[in-house]
Structures are given as structure tokens and as C-alpha cells.
C-alpha atoms as a PDB file:
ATOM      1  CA  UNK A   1       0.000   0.000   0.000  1.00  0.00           C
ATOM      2  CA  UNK A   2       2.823   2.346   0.810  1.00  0.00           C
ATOM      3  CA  UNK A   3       4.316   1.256  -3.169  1.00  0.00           C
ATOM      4  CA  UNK A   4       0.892   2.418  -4.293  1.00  0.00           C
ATOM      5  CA  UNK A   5       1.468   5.631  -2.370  1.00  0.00           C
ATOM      6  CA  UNK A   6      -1.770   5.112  -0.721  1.00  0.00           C
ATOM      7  CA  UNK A   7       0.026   5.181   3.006  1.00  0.00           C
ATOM      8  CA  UNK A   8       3.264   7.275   3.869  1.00  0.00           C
ATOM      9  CA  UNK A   9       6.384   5.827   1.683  1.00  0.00           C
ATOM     10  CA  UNK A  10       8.611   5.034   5.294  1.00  0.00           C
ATOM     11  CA  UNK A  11       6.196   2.242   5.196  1.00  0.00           C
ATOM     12  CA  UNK A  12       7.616   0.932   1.814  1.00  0.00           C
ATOM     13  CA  UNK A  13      11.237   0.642   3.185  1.00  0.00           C
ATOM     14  CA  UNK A  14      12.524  -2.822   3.004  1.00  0.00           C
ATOM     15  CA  UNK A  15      16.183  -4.497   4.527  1.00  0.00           C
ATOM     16  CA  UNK A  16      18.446  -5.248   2.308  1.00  0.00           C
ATOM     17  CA  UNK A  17      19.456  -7.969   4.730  1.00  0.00           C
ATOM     18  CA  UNK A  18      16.686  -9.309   5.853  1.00  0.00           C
ATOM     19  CA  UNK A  19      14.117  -7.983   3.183  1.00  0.00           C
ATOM     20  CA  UNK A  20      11.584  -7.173   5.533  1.00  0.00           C
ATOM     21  CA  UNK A  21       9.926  -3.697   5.808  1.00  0.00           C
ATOM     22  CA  UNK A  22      11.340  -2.567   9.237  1.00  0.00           C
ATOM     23  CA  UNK A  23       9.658   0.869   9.906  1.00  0.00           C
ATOM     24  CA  UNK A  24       6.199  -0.840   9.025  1.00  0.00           C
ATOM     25  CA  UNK A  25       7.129  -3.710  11.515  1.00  0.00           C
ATOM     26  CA  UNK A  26       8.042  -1.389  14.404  1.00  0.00           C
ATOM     27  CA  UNK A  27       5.262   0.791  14.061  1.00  0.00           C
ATOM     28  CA  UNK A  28       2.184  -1.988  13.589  1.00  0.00           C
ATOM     29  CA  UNK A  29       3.971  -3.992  15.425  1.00  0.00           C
ATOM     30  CA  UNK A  30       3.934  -1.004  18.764  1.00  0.00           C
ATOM     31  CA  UNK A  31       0.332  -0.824  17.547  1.00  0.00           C
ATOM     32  CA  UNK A  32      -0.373  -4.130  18.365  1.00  0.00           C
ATOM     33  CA  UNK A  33       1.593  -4.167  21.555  1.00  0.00           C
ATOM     34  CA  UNK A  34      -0.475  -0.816  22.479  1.00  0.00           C
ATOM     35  CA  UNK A  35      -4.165  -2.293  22.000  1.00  0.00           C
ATOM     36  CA  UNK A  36      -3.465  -5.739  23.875  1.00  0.00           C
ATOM     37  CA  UNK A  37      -1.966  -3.588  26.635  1.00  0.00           C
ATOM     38  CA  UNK A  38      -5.682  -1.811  26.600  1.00  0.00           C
ATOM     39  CA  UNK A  39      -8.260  -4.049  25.934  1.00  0.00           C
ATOM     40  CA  UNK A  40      -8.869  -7.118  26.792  1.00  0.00           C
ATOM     41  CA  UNK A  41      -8.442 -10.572  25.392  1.00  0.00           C
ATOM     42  CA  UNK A  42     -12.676 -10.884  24.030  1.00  0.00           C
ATOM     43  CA  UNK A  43     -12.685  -7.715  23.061  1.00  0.00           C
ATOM     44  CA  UNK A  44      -9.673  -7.496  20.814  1.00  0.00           C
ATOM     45  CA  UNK A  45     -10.735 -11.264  19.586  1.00  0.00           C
ATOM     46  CA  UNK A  46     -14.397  -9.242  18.550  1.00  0.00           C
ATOM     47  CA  UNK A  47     -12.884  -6.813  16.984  1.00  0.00           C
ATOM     48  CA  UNK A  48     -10.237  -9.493  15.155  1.00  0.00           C
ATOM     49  CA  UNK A  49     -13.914 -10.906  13.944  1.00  0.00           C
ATOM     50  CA  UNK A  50     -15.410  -7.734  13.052  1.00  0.00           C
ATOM     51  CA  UNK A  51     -12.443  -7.150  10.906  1.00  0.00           C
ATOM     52  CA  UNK A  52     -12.434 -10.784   8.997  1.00  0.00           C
ATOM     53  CA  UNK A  53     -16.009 -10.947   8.147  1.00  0.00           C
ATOM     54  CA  UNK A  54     -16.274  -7.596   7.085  1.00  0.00           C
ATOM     55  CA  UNK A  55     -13.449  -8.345   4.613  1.00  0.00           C
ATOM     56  CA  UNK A  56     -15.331 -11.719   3.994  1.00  0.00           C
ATOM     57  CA  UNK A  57     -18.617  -9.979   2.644  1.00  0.00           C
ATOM     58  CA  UNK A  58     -16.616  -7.296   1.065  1.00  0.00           C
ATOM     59  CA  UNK A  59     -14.423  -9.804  -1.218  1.00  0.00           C
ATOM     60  CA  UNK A  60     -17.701 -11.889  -1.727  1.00  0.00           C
ATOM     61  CA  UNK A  61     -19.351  -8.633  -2.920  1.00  0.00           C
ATOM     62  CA  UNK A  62     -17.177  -7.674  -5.078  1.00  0.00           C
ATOM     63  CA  UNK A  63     -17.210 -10.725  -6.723  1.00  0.00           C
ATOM     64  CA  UNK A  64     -20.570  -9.879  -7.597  1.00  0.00           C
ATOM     65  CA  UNK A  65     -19.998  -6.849  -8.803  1.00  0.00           C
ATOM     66  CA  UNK A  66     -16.578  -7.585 -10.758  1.00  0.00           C
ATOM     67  CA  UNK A  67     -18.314 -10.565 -12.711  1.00  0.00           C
ATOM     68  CA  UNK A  68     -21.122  -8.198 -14.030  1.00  0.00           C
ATOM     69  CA  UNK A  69     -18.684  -5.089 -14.950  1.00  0.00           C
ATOM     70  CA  UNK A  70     -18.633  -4.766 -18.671  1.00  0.00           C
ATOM     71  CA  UNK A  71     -14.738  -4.980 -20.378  1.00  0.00           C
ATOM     72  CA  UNK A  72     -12.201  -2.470 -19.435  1.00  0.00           C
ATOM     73  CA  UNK A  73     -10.543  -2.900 -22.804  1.00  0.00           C
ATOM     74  CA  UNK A  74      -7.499  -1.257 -23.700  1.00  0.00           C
ATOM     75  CA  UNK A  75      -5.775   0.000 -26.753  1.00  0.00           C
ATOM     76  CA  UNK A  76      -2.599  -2.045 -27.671  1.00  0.00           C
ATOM     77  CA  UNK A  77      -0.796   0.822 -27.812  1.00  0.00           C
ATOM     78  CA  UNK A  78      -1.226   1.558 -24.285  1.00  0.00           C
ATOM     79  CA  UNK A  79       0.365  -1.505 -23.386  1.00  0.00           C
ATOM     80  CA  UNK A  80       3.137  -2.550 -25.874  1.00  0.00           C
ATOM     81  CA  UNK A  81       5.873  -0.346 -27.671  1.00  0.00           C
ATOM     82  CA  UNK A  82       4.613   1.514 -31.381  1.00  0.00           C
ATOM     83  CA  UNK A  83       5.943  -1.385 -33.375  1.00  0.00           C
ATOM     84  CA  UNK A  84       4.204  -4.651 -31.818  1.00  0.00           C
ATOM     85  CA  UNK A  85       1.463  -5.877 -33.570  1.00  0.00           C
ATOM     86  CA  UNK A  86      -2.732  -6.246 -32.066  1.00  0.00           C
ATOM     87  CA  UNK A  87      -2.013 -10.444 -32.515  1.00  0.00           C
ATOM     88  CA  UNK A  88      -3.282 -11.422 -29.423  1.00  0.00           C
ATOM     89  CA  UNK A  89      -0.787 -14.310 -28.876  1.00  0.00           C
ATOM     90  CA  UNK A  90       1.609 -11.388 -27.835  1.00  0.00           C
ATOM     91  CA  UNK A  91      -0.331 -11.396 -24.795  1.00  0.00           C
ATOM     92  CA  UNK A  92       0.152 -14.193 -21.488  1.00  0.00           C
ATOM     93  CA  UNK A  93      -1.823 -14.654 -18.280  1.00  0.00           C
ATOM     94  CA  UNK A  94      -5.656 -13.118 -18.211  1.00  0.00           C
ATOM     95  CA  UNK A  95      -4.823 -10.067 -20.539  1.00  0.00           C
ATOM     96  CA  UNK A  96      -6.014 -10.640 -23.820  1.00  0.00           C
ATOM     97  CA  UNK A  97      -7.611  -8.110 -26.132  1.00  0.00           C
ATOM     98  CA  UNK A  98     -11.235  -8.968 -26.831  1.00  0.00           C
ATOM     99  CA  UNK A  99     -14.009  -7.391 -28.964  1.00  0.00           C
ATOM    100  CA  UNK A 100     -16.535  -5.403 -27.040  1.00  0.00           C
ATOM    101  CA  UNK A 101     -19.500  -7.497 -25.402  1.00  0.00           C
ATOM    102  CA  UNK A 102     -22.692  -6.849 -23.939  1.00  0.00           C
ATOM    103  CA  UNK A 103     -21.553  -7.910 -20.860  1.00  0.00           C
ATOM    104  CA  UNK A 104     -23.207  -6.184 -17.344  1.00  0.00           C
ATOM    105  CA  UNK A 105     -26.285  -5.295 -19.752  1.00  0.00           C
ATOM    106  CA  UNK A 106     -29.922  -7.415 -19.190  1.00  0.00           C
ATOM    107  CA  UNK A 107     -30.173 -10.525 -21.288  1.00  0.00           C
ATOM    108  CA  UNK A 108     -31.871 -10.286 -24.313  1.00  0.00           C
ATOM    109  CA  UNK A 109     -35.692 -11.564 -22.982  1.00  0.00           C
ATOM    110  CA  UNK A 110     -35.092  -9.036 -20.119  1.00  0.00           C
ATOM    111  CA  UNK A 111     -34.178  -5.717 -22.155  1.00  0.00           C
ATOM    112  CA  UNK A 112     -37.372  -3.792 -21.936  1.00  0.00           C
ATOM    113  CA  UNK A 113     -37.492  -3.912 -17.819  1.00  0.00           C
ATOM    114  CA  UNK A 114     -38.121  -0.041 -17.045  1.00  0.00           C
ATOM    115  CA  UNK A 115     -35.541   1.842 -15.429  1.00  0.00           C
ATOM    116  CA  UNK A 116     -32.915  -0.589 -14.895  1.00  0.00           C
ATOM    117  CA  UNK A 117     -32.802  -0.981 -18.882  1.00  0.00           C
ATOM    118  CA  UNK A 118     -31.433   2.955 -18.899  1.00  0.00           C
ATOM    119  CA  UNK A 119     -28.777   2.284 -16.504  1.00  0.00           C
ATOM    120  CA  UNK A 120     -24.994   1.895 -17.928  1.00  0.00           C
ATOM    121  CA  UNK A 121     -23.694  -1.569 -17.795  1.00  0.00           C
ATOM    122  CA  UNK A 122     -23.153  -2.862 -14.172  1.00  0.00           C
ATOM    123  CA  UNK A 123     -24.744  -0.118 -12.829  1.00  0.00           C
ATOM    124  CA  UNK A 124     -27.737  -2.260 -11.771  1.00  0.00           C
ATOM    125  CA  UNK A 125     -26.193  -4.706 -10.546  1.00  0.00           C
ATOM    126  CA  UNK A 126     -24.372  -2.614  -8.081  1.00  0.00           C
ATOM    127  CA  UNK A 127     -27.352  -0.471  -6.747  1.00  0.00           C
ATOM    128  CA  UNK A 128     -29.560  -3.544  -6.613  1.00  0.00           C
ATOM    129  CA  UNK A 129     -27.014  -5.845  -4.374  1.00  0.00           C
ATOM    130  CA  UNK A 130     -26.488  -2.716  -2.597  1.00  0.00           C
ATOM    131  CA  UNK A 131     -29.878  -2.438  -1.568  1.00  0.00           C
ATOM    132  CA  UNK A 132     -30.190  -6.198  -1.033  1.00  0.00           C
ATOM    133  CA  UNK A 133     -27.799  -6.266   1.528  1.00  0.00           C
ATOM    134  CA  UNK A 134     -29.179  -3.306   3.366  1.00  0.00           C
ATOM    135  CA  UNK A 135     -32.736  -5.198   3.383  1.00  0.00           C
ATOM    136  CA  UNK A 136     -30.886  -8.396   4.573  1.00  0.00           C
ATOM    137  CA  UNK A 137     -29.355  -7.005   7.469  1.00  0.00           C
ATOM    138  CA  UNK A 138     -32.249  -5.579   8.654  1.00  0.00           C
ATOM    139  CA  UNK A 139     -34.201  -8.997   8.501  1.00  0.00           C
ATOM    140  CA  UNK A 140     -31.385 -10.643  10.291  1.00  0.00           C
ATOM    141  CA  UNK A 141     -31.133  -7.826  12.541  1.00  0.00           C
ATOM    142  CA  UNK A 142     -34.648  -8.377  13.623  1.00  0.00           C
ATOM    143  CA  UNK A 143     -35.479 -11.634  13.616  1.00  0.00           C
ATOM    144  CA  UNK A 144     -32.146 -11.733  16.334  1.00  0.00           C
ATOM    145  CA  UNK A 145     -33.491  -9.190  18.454  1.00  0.00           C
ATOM    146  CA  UNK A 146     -35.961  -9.828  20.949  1.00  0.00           C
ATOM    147  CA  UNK A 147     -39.095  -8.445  19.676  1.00  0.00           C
ATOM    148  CA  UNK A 148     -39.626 -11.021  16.984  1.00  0.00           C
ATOM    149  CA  UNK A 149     -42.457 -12.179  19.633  1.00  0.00           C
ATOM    150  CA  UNK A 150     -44.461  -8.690  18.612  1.00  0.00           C
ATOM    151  CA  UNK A 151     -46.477  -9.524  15.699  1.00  0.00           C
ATOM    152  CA  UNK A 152     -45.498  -5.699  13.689  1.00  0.00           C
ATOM    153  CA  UNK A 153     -41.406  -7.264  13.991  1.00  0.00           C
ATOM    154  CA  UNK A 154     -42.298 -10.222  12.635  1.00  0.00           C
ATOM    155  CA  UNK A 155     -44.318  -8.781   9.640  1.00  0.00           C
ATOM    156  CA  UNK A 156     -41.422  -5.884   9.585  1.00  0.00           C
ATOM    157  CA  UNK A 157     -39.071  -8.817   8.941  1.00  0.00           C
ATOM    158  CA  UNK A 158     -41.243 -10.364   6.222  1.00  0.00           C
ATOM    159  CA  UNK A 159     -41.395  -6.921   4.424  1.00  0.00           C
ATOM    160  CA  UNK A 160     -37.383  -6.521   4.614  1.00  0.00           C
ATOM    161  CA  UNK A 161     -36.667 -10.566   3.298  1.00  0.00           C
ATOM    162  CA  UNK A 162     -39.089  -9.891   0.488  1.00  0.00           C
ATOM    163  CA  UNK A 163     -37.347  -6.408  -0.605  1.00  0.00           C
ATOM    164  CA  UNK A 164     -34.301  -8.430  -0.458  1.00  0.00           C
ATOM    165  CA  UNK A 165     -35.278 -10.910  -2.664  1.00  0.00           C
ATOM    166  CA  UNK A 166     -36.827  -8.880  -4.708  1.00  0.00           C
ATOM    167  CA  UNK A 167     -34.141  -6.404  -5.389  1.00  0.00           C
ATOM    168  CA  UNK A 168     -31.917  -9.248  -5.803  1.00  0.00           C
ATOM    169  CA  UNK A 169     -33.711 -10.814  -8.431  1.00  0.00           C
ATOM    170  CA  UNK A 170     -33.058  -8.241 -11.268  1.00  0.00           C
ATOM    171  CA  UNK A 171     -28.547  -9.367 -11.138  1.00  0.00           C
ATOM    172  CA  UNK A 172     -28.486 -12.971 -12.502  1.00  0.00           C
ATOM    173  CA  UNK A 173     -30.895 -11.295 -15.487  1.00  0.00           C
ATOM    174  CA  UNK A 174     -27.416  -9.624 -16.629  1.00  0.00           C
ATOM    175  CA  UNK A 175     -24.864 -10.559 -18.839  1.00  0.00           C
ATOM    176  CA  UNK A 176     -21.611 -11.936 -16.834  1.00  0.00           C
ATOM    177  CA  UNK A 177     -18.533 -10.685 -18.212  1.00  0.00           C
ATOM    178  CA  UNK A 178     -17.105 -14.316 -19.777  1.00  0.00           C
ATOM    179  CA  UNK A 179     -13.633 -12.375 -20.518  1.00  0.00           C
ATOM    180  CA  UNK A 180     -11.975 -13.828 -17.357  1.00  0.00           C
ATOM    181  CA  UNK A 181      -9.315 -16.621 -18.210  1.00  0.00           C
ATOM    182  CA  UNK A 182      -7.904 -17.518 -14.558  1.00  0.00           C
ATOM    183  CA  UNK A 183      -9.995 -19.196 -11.589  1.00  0.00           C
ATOM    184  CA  UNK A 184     -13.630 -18.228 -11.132  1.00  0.00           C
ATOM    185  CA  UNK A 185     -16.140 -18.735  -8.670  1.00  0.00           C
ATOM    186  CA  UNK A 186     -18.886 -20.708  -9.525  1.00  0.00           C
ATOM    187  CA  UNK A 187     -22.270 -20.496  -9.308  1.00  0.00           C
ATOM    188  CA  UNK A 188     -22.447 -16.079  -9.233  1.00  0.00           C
ATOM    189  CA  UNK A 189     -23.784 -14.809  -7.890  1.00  0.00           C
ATOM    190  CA  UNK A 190     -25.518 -16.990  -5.837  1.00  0.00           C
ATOM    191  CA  UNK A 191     -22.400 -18.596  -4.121  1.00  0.00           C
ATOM    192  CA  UNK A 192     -20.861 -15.324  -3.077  1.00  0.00           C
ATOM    193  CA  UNK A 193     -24.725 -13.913  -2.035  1.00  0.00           C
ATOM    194  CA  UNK A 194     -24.632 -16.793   0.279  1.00  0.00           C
ATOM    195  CA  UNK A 195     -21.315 -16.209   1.981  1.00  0.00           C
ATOM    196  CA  UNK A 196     -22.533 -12.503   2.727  1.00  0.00           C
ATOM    197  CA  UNK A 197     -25.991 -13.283   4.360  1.00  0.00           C
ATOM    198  CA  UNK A 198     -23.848 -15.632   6.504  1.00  0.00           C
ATOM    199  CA  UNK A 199     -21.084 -13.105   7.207  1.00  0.00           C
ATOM    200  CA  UNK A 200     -24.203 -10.772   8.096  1.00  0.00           C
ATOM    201  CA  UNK A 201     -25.674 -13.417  10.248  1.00  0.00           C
ATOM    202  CA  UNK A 202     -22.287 -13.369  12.198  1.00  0.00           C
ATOM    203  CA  UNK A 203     -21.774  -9.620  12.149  1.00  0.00           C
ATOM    204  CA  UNK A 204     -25.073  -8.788  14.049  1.00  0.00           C
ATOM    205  CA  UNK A 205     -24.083 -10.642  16.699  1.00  0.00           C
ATOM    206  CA  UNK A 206     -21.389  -8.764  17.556  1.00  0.00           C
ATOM    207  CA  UNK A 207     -21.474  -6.164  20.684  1.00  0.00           C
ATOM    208  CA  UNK A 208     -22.542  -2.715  19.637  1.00  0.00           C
ATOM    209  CA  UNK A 209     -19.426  -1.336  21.553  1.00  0.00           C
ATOM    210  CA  UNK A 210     -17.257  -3.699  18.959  1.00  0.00           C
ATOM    211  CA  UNK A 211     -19.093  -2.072  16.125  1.00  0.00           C
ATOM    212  CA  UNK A 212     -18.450   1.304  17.286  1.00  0.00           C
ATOM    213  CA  UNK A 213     -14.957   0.681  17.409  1.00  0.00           C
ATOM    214  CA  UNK A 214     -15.193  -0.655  14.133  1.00  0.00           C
ATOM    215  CA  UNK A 215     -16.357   2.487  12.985  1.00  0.00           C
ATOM    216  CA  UNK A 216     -13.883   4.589  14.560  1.00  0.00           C
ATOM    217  CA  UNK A 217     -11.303   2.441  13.365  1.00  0.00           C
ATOM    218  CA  UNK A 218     -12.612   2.905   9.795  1.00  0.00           C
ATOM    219  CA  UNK A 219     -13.181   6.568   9.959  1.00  0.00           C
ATOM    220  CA  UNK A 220      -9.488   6.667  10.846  1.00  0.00           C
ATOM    221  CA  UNK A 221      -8.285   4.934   7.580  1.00  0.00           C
ATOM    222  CA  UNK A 222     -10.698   7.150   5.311  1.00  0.00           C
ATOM    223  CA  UNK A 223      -8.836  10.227   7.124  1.00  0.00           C
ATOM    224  CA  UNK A 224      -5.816   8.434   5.743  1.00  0.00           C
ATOM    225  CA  UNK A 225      -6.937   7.716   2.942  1.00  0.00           C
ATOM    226  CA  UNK A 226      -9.129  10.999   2.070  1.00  0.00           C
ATOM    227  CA  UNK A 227      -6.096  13.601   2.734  1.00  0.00           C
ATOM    228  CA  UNK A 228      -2.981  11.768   2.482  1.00  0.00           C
ATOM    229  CA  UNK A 229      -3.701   8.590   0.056  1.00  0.00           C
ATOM    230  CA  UNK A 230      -5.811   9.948  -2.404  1.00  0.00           C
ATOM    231  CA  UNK A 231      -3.475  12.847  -3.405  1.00  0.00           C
ATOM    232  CA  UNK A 232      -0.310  10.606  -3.482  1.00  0.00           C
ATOM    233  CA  UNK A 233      -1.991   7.466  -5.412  1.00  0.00           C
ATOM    234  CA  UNK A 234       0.488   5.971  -8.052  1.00  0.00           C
ATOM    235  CA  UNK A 235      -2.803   5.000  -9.922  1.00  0.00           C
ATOM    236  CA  UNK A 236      -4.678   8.040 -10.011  1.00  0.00           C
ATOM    237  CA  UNK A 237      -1.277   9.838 -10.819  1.00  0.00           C
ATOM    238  CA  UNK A 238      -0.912   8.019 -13.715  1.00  0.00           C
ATOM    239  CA  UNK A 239      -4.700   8.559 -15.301  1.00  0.00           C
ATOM    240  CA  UNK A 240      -4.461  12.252 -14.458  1.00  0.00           C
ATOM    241  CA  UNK A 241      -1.465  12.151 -16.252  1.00  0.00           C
ATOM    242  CA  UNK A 242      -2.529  10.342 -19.298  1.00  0.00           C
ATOM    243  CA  UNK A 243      -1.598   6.670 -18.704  1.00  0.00           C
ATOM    244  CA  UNK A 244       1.701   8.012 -19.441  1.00  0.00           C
ATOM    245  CA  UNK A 245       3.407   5.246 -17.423  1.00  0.00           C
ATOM    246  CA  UNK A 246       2.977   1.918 -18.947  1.00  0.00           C
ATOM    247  CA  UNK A 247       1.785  -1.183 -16.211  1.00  0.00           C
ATOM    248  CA  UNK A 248       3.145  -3.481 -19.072  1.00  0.00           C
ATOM    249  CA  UNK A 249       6.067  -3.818 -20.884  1.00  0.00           C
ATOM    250  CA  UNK A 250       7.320  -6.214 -23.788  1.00  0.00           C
ATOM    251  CA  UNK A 251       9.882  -9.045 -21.635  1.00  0.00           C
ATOM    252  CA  UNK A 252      13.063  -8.804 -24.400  1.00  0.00           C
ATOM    253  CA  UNK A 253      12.900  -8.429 -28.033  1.00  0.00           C
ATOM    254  CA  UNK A 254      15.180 -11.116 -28.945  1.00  0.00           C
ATOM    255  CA  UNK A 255      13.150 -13.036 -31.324  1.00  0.00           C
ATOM    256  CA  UNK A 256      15.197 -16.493 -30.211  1.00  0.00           C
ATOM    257  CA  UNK A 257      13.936 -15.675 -26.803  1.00  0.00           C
ATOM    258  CA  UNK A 258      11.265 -18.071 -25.415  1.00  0.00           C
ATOM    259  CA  UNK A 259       9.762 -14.968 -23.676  1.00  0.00           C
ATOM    260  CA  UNK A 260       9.705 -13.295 -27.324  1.00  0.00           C
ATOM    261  CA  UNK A 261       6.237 -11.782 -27.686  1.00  0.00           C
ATOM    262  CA  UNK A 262       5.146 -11.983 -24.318  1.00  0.00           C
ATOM    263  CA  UNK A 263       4.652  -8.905 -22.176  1.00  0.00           C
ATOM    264  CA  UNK A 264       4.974  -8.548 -18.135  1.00  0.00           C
ATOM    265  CA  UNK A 265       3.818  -6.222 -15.477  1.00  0.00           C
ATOM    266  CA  UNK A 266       5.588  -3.512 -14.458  1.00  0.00           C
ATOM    267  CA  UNK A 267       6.110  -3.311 -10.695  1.00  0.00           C
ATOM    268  CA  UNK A 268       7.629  -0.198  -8.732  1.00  0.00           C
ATOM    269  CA  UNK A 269      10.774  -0.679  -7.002  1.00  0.00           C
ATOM    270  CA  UNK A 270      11.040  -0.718  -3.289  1.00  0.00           C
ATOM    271  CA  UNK A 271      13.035   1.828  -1.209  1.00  0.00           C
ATOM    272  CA  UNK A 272      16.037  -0.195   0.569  1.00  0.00           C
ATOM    273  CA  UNK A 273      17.609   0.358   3.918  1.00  0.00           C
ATOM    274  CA  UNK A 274      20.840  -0.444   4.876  1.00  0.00           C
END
């Protein structure tokens, strides 16, 4: 993160002897040393679980929202020298050049659906597992708490399940984005759907003082993030510049090579300490 430039760059110092990055060590590591002084052992192990399952739902979400995103396709130009040619056996790993598909758009039968037929590709898909997940952890909020023995929470929680499933409905009527050559989960996005109502199930019954916490902790990293990593991003330095910096780059142009042809991604190099 501190190669990205999305944290301070003493955090990107690595030993040249033992090729660890000391300053980030010491400092986390006081970090750690600090809260287990303070709390004690069930809370930090809450706020350890917090932590996980919130990254859980948040990988299995994206997922979701990854496998309906229409092609980020990109000019060979951009990615190989002026003389290399569009032949897509140039190309190794997931990164091949593909003709624009209707991918993230509504099937075919399921075009003429109002309003979420006007949206740009993926859009839907993001606003209506958005709001799915919001309805879900209200139901599972409720029918947790202790007034699912009133009869208005237990119609409250019927409402909420319904508006989940019915927001949820409209995503497998998209196009998923077949462009992917490496591992993918099966079953989307019903598989990954499932791991998130189960993360929720576990979230809500966390203490409320381990949520706030959570939130604090959080609001801390946006800080971060919002005044220090957003103006120092590698990425967004490079698309407000143009793209002028190249993330691949041809491997040798030795035609006897066996890497002849092939291309590789460019990654920054690390700041050393003696």
C-alpha cells in the first residue's frame, strides 16, 4: 500500500538484509503491543472478527460486482511499444484483447425492464445488491433481536426478506462478463450472495461497543486515505497524467527468446535500507 502511495512511503522501506519492511514492523507492530496492553483478550478477539467478516462480505461482494462489470478494454498501444502488432498471442496470463461485449447489460428476454434498462452496464447490478444487503441485514437484525415475539417485527421482517429478494432478483438477469481466463467462482452470484448473508448473520451478533470501534477504526483509515492517500496514489497519478506510465512492458525483443512476444507487469521498485 505504501508502493501504491496510498500510506506514507517510510512504510515501503525494506532491509536489504533481511528484506523485511522494518519501519512498518516497528510501528504496527507497537500498535499491536499498544491495543493488547488496553483491551482485553474478548474484546480485541471481537474486533479481530469484526475485521475478517467484514473483509469476507466485502471480497464476496465484489465478486458480484466484478463478474457483471462490462470490459475495461485497452488499446494495444497503451500496453506494448509503437511497433508490436494487435495479434493477441503477444499477450500471457488473463490479458487478452477482446471485442466489445454486452456484458453487465440485461439478457436479451429481459431488455425492456423499465428503469434498470437505462442504466450503464453494471450499474444495476451494483445499486440492486447494494440495496439487497441493506434489506438483509435488517431482517437478520430483527429476527435476532428480541421483539420477533411482537407480531409488527415479525411482519417488519417479512417486508425486509421480500425487498431483499426482490431487489436481488433483477442481477443474474445480466450478462456476466465471460472475458476472465484464470480461476472463477462458480455459481455467481448466488455462491458469493450466500457467503454474505452468513457473514451478516455473524456480524449482528457482535457487541454494539465492537461495532463502534469498528467504525472509529474505519473513519481513521478514510482520514488516511481521504487527505494523504488519495493525493499521493500511483494510480490516479498516472490517469491524471494520461496513462503516461505503462503497467506493461514487452519481456526482451530477442526473437530467439522463449519470452519473445510476451509482455509482463511492471512493478515499482522498493526503497532499501541499509
Amino acid at each position: 500500500m505504501a508502493i501504491e502511495g496510498l500510506l506514507f512511503p517510510c512504510f515501503a522501506v525494506v532491509s536489504k538484509r533481511t528484506q523485511i519492511p522494518i519501519i512498518a514492523t516497528l510501528v504496527f507492530g507497537a500498535m499491536s503491543a499498544i491495543l493488547a496492553l488496553l483491551f482485553d483478550i474478548s474484546a480485541l478477539v471481537e474486533f479481530l472478527s469484526i475485521g475478517t467478516l467484514m473483509a469476507y462480505a466485502m471480497v464476496s461482494a465484489a465478486v458480484i460486482v466484478v463478474r457483471y462489470e462490462p470490459s475495461h478494454q485497452q488499446d494495444t498501444d497503451d500496453v506494448l511499444s509503437d511497433n508490436d502488432t494487435n495479434d493477441s498471442s503477444l499477450y500471457t496470463g488473463s490479458f487478452v484483447p477482446t471485442e466489445q461485449k454486452n456484458y453487465g447489460t440485461l439478457k436479451e428476454p429481459f431488455q425492456k425492464i423499465p428503469v434498470i434498462s437505462n442504466l450503464p452496464p453494471g450499474r444495476a447490478v451494483c445499486i440492486c445488491y447494494f440495496l439487497s444487503v441493506v434489506f438483509q441485514f435488517l431482517t437478520v437484525l430483527l429476527f435476532i433481536s428480541n421483539d420477533m415475539s411482537n407480531w409488527w417485527a415479525i411482519m417488519l421482517a417479512l417486508v425486509f426478506a421480500v425487498l431483499a429478494i426482490l431487489t436481488f432478483i433483477p442481477i443474474p438477469l445480466h450478462n456476466q462478463n465471460e472475458d476472465i481466463t484464470t480461476f472463477k467462482t462458480p455459481f455467481v452470484p448466488y455462491f458469493p450472495a450466500l457467503s454474505v448473508l452468513f457473514d451478516i448473520f455473524l456480524l449482528v451478533k457482535l457487541q454494539a461497543l465492537t461495532w463502534l470501534r469498528f467504525i472509529v477504526w474505519v473513519t481513521i483509515g478514510l482520514l488516511i486515505y481521504g487527505l494523504y492517500g488519495y493525493h499521493h496514489s500511483v494510480e490516479g497519478k498516472k490517469r491524471t497524467s494520461g496513462g503516461e506510465t505503462k503497467d506493461y512492458q514487452r519481456m526482451t525483443n530477442d526473437p530467439s527468446s522463449i519470452h519473445y512476444g510476451t509482455i509482463e507487469m511492471s512493478i515499482p521498485s522498493t526503497s532499501k535500507l541499509d
